[in-house]
C-alpha atoms as a PDB file:
ATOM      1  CA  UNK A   1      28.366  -5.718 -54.688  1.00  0.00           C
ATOM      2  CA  UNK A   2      25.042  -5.551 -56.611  1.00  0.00           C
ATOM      3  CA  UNK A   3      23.875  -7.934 -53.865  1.00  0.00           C
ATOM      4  CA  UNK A   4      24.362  -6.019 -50.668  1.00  0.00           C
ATOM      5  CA  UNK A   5      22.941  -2.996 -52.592  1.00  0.00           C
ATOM      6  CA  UNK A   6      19.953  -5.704 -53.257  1.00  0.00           C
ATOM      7  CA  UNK A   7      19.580  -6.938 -49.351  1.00  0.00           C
ATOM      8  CA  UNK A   8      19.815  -3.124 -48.470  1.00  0.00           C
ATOM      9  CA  UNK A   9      17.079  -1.944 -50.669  1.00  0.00           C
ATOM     10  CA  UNK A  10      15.397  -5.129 -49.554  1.00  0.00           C
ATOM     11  CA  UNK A  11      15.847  -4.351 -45.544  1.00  0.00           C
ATOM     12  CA  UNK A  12      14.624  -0.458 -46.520  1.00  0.00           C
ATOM     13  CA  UNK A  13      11.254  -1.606 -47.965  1.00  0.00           C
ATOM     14  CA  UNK A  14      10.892  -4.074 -44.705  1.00  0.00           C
ATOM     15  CA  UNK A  15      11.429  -0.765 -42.500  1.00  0.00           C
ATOM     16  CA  UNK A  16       8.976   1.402 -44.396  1.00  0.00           C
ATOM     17  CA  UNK A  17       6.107  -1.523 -44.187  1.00  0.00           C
ATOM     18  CA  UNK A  18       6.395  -1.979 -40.370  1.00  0.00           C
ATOM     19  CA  UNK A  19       6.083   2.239 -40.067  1.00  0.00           C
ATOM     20  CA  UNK A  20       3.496   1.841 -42.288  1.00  0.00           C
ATOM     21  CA  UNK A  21       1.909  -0.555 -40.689  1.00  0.00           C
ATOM     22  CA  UNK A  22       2.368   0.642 -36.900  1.00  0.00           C
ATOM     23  CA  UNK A  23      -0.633   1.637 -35.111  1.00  0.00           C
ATOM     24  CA  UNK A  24      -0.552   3.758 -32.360  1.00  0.00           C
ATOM     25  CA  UNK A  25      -1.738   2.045 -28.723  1.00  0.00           C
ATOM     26  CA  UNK A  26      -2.430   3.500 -25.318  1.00  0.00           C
ATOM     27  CA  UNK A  27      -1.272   2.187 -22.097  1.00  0.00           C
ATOM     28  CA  UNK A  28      -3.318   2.860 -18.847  1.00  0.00           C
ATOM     29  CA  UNK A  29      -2.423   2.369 -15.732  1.00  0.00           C
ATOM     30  CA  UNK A  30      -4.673   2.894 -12.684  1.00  0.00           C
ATOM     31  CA  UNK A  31      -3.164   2.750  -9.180  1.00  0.00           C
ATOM     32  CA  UNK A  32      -5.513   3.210  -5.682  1.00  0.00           C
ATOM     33  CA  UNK A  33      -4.959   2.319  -2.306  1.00  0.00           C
ATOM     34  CA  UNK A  34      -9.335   0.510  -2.647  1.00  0.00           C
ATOM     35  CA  UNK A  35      -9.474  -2.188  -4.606  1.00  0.00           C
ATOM     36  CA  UNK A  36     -12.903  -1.463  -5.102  1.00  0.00           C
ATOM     37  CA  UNK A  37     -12.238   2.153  -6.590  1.00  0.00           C
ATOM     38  CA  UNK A  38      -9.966   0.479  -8.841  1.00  0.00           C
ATOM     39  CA  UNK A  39     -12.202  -1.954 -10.415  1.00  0.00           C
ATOM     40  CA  UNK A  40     -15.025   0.637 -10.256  1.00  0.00           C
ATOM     41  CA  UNK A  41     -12.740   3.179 -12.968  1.00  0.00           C
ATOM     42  CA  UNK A  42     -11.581   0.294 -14.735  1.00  0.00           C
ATOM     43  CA  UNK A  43     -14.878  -0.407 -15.676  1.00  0.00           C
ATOM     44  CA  UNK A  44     -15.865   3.456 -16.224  1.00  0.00           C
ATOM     45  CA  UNK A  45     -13.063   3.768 -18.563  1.00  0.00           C
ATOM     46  CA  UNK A  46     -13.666   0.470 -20.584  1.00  0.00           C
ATOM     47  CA  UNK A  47     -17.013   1.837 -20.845  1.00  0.00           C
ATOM     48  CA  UNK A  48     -15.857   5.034 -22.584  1.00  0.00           C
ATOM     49  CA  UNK A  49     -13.639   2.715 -24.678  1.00  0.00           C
ATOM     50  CA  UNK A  50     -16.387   0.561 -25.847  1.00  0.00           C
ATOM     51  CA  UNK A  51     -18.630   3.549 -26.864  1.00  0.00           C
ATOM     52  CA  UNK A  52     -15.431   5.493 -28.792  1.00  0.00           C
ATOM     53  CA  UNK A  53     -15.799   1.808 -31.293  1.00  0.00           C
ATOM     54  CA  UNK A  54     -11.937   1.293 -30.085  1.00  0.00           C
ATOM     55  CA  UNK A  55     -10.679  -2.614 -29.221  1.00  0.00           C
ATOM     56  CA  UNK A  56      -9.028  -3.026 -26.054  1.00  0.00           C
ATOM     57  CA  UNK A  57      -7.510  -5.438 -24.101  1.00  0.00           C
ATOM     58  CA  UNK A  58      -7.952  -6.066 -20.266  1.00  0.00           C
ATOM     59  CA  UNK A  59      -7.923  -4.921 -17.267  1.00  0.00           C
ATOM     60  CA  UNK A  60      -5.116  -7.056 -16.015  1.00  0.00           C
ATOM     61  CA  UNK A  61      -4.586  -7.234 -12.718  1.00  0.00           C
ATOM     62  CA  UNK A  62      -1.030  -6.322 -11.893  1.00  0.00           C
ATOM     63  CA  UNK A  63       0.551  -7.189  -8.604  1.00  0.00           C
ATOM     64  CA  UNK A  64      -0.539  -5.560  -5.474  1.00  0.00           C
ATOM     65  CA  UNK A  65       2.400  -3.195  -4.184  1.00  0.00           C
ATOM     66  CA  UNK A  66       2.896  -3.642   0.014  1.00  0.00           C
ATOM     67  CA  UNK A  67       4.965  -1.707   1.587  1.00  0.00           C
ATOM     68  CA  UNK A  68       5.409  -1.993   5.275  1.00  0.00           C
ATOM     69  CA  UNK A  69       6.459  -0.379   8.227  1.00  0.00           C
ATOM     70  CA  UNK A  70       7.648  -1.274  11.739  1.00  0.00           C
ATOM     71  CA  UNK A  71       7.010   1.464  14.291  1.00  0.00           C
ATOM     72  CA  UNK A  72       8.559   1.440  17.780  1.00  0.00           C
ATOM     73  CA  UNK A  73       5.816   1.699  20.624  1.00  0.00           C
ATOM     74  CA  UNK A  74       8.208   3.340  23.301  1.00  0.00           C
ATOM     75  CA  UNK A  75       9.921   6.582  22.837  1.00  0.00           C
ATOM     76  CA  UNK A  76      13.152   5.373  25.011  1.00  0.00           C
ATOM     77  CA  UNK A  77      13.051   1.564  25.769  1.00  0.00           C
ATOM     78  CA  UNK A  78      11.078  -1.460  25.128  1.00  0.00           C
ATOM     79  CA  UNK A  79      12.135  -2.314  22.205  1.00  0.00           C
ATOM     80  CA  UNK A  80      10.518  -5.592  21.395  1.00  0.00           C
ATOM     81  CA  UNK A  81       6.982  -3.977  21.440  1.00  0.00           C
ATOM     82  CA  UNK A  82       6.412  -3.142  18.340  1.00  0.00           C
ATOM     83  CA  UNK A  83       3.773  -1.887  15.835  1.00  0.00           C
ATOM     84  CA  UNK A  84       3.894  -2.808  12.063  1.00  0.00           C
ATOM     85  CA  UNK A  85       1.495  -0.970   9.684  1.00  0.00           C
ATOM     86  CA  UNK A  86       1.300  -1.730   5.685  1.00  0.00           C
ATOM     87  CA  UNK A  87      -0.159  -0.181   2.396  1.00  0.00           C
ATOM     88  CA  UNK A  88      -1.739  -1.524  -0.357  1.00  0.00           C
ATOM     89  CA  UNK A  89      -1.579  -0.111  -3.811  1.00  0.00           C
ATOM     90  CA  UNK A  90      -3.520  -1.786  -6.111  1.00  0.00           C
ATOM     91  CA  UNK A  91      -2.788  -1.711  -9.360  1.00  0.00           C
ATOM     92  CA  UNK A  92      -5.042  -2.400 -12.903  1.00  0.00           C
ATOM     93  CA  UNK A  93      -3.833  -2.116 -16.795  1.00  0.00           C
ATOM     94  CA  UNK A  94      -5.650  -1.675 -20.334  1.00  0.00           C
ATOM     95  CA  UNK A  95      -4.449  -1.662 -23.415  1.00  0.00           C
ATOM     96  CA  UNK A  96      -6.448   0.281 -26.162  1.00  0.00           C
ATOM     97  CA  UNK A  97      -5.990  -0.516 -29.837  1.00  0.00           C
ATOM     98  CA  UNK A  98      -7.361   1.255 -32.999  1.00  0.00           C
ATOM     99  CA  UNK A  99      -7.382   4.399 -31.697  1.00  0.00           C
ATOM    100  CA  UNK A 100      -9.367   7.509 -32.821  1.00  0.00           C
ATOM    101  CA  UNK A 101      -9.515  10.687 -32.536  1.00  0.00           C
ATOM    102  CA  UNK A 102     -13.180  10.402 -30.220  1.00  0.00           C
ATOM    103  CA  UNK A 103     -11.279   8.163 -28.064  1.00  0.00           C
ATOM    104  CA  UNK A 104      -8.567  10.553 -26.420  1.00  0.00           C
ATOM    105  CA  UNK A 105     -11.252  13.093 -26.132  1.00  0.00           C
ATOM    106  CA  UNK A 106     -13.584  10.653 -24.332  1.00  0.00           C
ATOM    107  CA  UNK A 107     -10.530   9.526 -21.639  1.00  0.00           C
ATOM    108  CA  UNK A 108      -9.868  13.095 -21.067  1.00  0.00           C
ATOM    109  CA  UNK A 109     -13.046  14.399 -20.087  1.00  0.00           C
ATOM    110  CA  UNK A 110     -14.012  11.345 -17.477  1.00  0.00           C
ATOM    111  CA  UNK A 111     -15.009  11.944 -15.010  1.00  0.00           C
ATOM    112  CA  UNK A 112     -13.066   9.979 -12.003  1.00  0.00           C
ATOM    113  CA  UNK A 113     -13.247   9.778  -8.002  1.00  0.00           C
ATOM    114  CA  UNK A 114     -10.496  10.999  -5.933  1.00  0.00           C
ATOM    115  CA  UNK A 115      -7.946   8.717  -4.663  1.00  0.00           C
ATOM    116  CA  UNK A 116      -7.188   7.394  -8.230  1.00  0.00           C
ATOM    117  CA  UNK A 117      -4.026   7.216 -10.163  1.00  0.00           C
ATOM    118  CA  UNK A 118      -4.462   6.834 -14.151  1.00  0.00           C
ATOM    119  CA  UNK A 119      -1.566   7.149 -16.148  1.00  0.00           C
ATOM    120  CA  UNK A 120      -1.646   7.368 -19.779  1.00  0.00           C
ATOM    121  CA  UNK A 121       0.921   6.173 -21.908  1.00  0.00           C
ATOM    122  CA  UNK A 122       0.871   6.299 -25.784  1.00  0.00           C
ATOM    123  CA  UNK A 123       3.237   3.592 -27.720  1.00  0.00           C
END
């Protein structure tokens, strides 16, 4: 008995070191249909990370959504003539460690074009 109340105080101190020791990260995603745009805020934000003194990790390219669609020409017959269209969203992650206080304030005021998704995600 005095050796599962010895494991348990043992498992409690375990817990209370890894909340100690949890740091808070930040998860961005950015999704456009331009690769170009993409890359172009990836770097804009890094910048602003590198100039708040925070570490980071990235941008990783995820994969490239498609979806596609297949459009009938005719109205009423000829169905084998056919038109497909697809988009693109391209998609880019970073992962910011050590975060401070300058930091948040830094990725909230950026200023990014239009046509940009960023999602920010704290864990």
């Amino acid at each position: 008995m005095a050796e599962e109340k010895s494991k348990k105080n043992v498992e409690k101190k375990e817990k209370q070191k890894k909340k100690a020791s949890y740091k808070p990260k930040i998860r961005i995603k950015i999704r456009a249909y331009d690769n170009k745009i993409v890359d172009n805020v990836a770097r804009i934000i890094i910048e602003a990370i590198e100039r708040s003194g925070a570490k980071f990790s990235g941008p990783v390219p995820l994969p490239t959504e498609i979806k596609k669609y297949t459009v009938l020409r005719s109205t009423f017959v000829h169905k084998n003539s056919r038109d497909q269209y697809e988009t693109r969203i391209h998609k880019r992650l970073i992962e910011v460690k050590n975060i401070t206080s300058k930091t948040i304030d830094l990725l909230k005021n950026l200023q990014l074009p239009s046509g940009v998704d960023v999602e920010i995600k704290t864990i």
